[in-house]
PDB file of N, CA and C in Angstrom:
ATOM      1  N   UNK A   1       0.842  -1.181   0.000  1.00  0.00           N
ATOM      2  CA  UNK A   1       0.000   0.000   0.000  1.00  0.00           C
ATOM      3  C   UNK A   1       0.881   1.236   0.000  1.00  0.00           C
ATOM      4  N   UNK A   2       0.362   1.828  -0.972  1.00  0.00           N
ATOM      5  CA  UNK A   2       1.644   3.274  -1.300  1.00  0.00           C
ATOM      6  C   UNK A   2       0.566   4.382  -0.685  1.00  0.00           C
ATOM      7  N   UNK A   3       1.428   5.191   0.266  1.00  0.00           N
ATOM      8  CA  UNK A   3       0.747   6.691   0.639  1.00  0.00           C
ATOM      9  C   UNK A   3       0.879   8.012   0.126  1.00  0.00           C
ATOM     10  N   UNK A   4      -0.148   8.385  -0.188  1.00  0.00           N
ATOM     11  CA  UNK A   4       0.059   9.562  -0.788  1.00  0.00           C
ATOM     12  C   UNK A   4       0.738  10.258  -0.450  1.00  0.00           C
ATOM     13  N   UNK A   5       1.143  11.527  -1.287  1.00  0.00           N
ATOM     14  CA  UNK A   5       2.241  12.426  -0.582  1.00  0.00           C
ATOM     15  C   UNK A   5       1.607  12.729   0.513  1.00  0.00           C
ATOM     16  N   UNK A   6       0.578  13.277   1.304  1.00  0.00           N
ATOM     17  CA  UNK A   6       0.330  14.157   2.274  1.00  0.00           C
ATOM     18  C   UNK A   6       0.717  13.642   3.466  1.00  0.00           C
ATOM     19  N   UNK A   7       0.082  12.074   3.576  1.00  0.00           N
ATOM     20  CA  UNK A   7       0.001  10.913   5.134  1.00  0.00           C
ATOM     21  C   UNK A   7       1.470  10.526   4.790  1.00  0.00           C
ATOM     22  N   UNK A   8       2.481  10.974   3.951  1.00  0.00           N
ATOM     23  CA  UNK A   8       3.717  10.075   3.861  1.00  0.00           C
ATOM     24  C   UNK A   8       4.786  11.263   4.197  1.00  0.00           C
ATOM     25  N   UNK A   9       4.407  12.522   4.277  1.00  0.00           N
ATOM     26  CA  UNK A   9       5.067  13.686   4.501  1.00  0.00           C
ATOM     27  C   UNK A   9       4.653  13.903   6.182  1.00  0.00           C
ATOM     28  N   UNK A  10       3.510  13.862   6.582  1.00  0.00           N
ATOM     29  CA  UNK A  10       3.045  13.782   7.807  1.00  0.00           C
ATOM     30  C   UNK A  10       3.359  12.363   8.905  1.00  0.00           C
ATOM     31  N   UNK A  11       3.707  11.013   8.228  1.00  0.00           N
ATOM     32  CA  UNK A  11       4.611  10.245   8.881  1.00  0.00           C
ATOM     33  C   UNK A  11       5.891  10.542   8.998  1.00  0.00           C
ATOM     34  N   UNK A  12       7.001  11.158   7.643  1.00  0.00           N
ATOM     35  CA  UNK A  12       8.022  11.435   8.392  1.00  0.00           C
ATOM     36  C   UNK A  12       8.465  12.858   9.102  1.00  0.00           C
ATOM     37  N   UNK A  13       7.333  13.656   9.279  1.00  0.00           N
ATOM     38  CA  UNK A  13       7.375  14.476  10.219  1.00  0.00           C
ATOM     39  C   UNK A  13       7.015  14.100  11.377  1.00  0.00           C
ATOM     40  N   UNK A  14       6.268  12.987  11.550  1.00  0.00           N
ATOM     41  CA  UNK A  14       6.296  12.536  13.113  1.00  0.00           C
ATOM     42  C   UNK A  14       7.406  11.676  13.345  1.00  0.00           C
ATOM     43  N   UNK A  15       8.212  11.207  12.753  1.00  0.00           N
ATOM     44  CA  UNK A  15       9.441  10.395  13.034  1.00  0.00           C
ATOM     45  C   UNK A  15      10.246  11.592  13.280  1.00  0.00           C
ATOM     46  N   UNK A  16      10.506  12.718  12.782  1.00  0.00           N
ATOM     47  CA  UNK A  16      11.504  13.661  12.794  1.00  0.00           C
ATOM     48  C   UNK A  16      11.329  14.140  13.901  1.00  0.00           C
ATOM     49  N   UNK A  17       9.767  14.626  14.094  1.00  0.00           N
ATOM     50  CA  UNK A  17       9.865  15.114  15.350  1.00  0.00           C
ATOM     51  C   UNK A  17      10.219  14.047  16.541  1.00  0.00           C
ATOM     52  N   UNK A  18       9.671  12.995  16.932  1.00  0.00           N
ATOM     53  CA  UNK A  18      10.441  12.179  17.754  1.00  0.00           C
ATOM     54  C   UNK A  18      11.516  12.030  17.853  1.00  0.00           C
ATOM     55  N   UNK A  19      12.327  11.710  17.093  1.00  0.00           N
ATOM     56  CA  UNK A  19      13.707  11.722  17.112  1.00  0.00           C
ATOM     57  C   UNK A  19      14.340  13.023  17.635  1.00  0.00           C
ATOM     58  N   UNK A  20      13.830  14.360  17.285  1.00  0.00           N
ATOM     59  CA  UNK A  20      14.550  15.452  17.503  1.00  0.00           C
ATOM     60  C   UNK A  20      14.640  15.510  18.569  1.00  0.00           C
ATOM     61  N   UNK A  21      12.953  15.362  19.379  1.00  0.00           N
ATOM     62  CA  UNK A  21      12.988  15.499  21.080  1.00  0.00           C
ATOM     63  C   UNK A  21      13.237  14.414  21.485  1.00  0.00           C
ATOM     64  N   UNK A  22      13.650  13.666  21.038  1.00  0.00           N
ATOM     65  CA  UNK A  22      14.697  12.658  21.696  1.00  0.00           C
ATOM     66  C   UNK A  22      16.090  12.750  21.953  1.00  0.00           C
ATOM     67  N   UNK A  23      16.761  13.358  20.831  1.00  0.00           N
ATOM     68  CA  UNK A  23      17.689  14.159  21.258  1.00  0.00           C
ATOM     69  C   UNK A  23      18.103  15.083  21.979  1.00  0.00           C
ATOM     70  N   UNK A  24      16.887  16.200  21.902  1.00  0.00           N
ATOM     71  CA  UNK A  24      16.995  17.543  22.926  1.00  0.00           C
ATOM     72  C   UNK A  24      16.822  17.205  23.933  1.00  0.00           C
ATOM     73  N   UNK A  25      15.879  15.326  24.180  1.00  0.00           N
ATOM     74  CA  UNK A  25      15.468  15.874  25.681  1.00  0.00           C
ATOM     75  C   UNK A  25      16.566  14.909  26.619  1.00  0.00           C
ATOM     76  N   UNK A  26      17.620  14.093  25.650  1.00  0.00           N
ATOM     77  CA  UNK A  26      19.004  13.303  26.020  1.00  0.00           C
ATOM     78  C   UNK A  26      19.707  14.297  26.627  1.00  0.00           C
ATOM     79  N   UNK A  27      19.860  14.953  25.461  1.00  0.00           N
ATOM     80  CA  UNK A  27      20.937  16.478  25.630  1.00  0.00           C
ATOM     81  C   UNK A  27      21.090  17.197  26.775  1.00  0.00           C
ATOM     82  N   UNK A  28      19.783  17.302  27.290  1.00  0.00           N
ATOM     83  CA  UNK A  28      19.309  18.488  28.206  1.00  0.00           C
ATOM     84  C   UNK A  28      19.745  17.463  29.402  1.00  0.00           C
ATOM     85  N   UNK A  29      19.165  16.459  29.608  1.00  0.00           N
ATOM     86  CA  UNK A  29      19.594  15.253  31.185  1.00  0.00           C
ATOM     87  C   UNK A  29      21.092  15.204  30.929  1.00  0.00           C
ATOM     88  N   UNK A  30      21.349  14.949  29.712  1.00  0.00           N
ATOM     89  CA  UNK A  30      23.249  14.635  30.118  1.00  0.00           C
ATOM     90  C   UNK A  30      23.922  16.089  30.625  1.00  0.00           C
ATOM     91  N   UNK A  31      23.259  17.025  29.971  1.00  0.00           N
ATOM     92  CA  UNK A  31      24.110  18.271  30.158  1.00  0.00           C
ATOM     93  C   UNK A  31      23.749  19.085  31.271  1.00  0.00           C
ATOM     94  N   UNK A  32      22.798  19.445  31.637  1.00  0.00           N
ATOM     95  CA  UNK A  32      22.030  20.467  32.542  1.00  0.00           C
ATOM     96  C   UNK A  32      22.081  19.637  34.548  1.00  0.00           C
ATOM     97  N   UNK A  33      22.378  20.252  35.099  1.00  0.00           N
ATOM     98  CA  UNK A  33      22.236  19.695  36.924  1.00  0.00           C
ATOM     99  C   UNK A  33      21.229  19.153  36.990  1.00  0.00           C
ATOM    100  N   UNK A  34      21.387  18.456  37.848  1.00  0.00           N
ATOM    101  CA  UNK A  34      19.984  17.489  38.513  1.00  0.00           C
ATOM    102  C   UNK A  34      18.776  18.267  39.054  1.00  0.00           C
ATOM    103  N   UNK A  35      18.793  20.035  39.255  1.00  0.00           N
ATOM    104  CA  UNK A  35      17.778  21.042  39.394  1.00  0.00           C
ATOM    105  C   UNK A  35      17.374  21.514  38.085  1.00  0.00           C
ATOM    106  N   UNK A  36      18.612  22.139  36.653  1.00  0.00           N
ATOM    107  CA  UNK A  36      18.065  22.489  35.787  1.00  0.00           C
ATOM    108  C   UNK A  36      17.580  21.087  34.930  1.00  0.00           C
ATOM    109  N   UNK A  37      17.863  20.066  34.767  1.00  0.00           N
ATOM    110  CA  UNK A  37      16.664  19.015  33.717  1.00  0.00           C
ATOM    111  C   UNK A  37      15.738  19.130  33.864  1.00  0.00           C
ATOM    112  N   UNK A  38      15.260  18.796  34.938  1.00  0.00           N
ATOM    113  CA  UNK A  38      13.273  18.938  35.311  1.00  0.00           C
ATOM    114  C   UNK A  38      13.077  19.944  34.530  1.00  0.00           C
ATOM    115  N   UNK A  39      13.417  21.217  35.575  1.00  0.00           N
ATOM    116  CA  UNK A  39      12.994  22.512  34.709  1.00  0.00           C
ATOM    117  C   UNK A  39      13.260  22.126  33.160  1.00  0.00           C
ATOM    118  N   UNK A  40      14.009  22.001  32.292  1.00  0.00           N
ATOM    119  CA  UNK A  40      14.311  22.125  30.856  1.00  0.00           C
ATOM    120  C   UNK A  40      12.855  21.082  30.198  1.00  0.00           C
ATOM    121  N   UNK A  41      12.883  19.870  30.797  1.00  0.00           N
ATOM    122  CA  UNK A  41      11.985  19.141  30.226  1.00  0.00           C
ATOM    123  C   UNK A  41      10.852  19.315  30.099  1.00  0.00           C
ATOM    124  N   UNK A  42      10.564  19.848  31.709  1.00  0.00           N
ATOM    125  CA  UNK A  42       9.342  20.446  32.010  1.00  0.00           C
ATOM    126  C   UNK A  42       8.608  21.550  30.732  1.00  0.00           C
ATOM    127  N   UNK A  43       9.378  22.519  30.320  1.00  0.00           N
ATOM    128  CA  UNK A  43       9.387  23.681  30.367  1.00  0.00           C
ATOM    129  C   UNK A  43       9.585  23.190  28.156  1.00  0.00           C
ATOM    130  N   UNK A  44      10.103  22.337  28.197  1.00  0.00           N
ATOM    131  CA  UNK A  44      10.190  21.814  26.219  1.00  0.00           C
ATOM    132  C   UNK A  44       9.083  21.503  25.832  1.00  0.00           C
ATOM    133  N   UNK A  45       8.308  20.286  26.961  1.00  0.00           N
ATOM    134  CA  UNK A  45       7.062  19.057  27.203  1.00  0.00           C
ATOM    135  C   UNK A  45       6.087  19.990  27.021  1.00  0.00           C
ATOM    136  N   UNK A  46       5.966  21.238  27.527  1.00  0.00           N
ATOM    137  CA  UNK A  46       4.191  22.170  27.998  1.00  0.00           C
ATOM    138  C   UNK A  46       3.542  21.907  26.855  1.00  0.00           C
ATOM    139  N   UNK A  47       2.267  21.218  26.817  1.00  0.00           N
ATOM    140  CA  UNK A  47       1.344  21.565  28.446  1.00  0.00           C
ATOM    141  C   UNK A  47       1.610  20.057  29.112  1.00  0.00           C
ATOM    142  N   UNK A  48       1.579  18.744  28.231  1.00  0.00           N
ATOM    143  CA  UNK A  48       1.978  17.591  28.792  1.00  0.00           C
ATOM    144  C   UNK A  48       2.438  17.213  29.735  1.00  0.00           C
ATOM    145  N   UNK A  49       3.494  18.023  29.920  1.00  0.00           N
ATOM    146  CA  UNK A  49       4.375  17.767  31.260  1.00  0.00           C
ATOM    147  C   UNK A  49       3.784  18.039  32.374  1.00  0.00           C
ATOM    148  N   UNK A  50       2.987  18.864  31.716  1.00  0.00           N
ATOM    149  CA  UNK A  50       1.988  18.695  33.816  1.00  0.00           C
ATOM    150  C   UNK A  50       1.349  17.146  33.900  1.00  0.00           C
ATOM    151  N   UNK A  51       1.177  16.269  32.940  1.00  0.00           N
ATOM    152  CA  UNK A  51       0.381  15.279  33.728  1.00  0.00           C
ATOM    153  C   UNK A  51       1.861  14.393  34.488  1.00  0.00           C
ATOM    154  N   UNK A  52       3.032  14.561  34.304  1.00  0.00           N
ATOM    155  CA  UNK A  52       3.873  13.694  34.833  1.00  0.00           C
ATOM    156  C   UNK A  52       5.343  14.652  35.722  1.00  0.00           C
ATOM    157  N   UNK A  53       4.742  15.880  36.111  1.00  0.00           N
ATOM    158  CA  UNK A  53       5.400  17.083  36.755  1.00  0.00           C
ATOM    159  C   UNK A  53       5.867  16.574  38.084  1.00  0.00           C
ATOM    160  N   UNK A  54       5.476  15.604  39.092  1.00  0.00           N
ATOM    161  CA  UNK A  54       5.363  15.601  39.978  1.00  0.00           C
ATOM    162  C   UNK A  54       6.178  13.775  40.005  1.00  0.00           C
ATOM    163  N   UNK A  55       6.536  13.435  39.125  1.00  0.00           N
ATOM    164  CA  UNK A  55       8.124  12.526  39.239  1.00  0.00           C
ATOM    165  C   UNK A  55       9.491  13.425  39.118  1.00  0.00           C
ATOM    166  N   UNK A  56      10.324  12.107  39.310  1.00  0.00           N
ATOM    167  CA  UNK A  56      11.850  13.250  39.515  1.00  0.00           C
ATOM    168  C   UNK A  56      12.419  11.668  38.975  1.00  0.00           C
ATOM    169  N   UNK A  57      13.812  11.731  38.199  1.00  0.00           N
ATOM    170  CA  UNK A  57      14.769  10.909  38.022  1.00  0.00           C
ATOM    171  C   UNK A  57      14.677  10.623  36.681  1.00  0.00           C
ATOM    172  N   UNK A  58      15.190   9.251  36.896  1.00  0.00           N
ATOM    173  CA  UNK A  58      15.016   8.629  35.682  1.00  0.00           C
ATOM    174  C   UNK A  58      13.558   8.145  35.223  1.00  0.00           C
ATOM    175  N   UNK A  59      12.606   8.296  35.952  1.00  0.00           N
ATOM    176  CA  UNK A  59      10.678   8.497  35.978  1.00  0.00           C
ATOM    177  C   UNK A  59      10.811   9.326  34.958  1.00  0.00           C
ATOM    178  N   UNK A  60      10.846  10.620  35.290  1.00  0.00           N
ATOM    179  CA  UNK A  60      10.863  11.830  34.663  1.00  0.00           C
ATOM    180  C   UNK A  60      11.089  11.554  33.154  1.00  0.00           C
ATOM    181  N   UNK A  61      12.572  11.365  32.926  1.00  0.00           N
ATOM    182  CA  UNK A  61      12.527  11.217  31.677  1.00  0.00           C
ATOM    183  C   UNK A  61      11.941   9.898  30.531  1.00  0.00           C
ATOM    184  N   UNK A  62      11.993   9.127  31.050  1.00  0.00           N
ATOM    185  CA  UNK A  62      11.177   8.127  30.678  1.00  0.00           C
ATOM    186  C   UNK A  62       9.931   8.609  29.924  1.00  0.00           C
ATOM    187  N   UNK A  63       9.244   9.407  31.020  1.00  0.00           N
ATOM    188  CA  UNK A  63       7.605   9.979  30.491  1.00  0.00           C
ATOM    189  C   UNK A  63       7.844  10.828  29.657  1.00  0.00           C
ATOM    190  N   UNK A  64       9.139  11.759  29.892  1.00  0.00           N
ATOM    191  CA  UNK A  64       9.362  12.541  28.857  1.00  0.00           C
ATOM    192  C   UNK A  64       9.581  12.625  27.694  1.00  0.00           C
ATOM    193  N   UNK A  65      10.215  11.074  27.302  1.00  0.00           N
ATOM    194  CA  UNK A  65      10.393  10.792  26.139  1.00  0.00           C
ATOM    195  C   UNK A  65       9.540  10.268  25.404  1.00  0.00           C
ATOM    196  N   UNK A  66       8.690   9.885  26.179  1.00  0.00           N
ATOM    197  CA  UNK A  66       7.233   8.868  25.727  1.00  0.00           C
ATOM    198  C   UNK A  66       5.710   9.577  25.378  1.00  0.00           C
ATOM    199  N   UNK A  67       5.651  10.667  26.665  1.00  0.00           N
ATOM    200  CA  UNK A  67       4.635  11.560  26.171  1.00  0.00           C
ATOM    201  C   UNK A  67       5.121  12.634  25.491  1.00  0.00           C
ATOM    202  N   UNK A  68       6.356  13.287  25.648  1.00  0.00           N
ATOM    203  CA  UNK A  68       6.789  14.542  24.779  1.00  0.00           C
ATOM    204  C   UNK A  68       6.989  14.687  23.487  1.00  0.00           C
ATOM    205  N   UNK A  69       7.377  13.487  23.290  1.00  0.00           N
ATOM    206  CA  UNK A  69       7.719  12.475  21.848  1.00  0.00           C
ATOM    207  C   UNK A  69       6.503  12.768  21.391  1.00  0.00           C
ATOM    208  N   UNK A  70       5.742  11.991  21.695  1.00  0.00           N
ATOM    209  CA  UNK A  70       4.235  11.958  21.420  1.00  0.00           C
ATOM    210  C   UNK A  70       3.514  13.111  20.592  1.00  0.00           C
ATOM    211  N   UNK A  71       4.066  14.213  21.621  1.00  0.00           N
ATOM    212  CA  UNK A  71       3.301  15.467  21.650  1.00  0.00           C
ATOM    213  C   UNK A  71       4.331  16.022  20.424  1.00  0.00           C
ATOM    214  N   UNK A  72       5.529  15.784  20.135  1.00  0.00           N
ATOM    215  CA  UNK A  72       6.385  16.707  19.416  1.00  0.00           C
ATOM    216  C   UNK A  72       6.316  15.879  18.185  1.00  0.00           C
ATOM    217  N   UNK A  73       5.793  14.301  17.785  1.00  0.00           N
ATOM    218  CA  UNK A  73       5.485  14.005  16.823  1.00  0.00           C
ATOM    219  C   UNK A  73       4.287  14.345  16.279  1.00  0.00           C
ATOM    220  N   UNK A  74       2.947  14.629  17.271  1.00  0.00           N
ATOM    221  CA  UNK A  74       1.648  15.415  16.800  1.00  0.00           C
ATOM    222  C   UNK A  74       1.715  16.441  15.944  1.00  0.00           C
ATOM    223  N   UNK A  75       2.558  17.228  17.038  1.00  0.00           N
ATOM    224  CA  UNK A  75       2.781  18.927  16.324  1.00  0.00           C
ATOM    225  C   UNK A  75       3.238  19.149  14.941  1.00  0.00           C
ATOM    226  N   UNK A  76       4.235  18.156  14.574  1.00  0.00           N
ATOM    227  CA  UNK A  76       5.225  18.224  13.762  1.00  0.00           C
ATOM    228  C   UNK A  76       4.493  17.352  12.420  1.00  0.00           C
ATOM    229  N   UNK A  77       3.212  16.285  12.770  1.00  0.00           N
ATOM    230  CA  UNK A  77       2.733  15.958  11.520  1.00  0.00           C
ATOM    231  C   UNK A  77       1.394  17.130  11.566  1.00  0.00           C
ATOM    232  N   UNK A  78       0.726  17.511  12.316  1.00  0.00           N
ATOM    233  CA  UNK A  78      -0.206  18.884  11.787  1.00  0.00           C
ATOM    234  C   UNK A  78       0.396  19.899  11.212  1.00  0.00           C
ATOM    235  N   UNK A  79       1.264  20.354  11.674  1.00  0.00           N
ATOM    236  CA  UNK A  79       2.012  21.431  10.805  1.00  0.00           C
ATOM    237  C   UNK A  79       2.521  21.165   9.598  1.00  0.00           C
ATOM    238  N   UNK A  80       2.447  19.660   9.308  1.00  0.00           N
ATOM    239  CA  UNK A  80       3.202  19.279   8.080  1.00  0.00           C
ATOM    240  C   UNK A  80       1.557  19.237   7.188  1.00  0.00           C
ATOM    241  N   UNK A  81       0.417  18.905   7.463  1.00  0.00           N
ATOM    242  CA  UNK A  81      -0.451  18.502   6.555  1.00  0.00           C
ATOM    243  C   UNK A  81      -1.291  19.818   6.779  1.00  0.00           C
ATOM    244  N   UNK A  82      -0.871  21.187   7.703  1.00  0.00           N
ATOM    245  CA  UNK A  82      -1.387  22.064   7.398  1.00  0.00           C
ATOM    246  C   UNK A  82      -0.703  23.013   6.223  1.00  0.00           C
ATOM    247  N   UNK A  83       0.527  22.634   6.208  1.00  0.00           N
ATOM    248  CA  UNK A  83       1.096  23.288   5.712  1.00  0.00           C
ATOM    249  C   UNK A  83       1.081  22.753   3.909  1.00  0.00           C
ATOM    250  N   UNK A  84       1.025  21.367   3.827  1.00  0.00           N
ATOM    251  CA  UNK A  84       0.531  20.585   2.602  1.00  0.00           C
ATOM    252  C   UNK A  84      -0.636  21.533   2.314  1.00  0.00           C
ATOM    253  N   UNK A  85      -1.932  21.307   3.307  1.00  0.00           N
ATOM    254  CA  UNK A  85      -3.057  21.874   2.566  1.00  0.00           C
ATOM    255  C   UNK A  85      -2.687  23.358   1.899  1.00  0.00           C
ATOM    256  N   UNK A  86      -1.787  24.557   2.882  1.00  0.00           N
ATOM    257  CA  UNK A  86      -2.174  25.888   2.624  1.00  0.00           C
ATOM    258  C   UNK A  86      -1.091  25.894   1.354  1.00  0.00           C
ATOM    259  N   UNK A  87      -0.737  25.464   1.113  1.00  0.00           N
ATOM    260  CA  UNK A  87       0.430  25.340  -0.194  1.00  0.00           C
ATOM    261  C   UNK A  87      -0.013  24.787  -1.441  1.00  0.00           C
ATOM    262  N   UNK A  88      -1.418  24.005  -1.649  1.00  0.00           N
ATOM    263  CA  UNK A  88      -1.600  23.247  -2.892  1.00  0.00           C
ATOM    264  C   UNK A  88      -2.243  24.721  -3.795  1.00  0.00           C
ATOM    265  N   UNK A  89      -2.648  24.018  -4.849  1.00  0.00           N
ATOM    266  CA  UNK A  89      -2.737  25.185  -6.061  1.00  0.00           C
ATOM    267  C   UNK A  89      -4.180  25.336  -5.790  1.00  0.00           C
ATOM    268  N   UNK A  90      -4.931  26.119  -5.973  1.00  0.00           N
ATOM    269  CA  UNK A  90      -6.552  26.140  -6.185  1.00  0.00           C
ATOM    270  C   UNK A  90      -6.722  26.013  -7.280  1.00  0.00           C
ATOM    271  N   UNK A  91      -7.573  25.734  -7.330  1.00  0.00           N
ATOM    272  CA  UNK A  91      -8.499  25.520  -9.168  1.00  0.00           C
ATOM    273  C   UNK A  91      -9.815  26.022  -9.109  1.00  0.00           C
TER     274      UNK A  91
END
């Protein structure tokens, strides 16, 4: 089954976006103190991160990568098939 351009531009914008905040949100735990990560993740994740605000550790990022992901692969395929729609030609 072959996908049209739109659902095949909007899948690998949700892979891109996962991957990216998978990276940023690696980046941010390896690099940032054990006070600034929360904050960073917290603060990348909004609004999501409030449902899992109230873990700390390796909890934290776990959810972070799982719901933020989530949320940063959503964003990243609507913006891709809004941006498909506002771009085609009219007739």
């Amino acid at each position: 089954m072959r996908l049209r351009p739109s659902p095949r531009a909007a899948l690998v914008a949700m892979i891109v976006g996962a991957v990216l905040h998978t990276a940023a949100a690696l980046w941010a735990w390896q690099t940032w103190g054990v006070f600034g990560r929360g904050n960073v993740l917290t603060w990348m994740d909004l609004p999501v991160s409030l449902l899992y605000l109230h873990l700390d550790g390796p909890t934290l990022l776990t959810w972070s990568l799982i719901a933020g992901g989530l949320q940063w692969a959503a964003i990243a395929a609507g913006l891709t098939l809004l941006l498909g729609r506002s771009a085609r030609h009219r007739a």
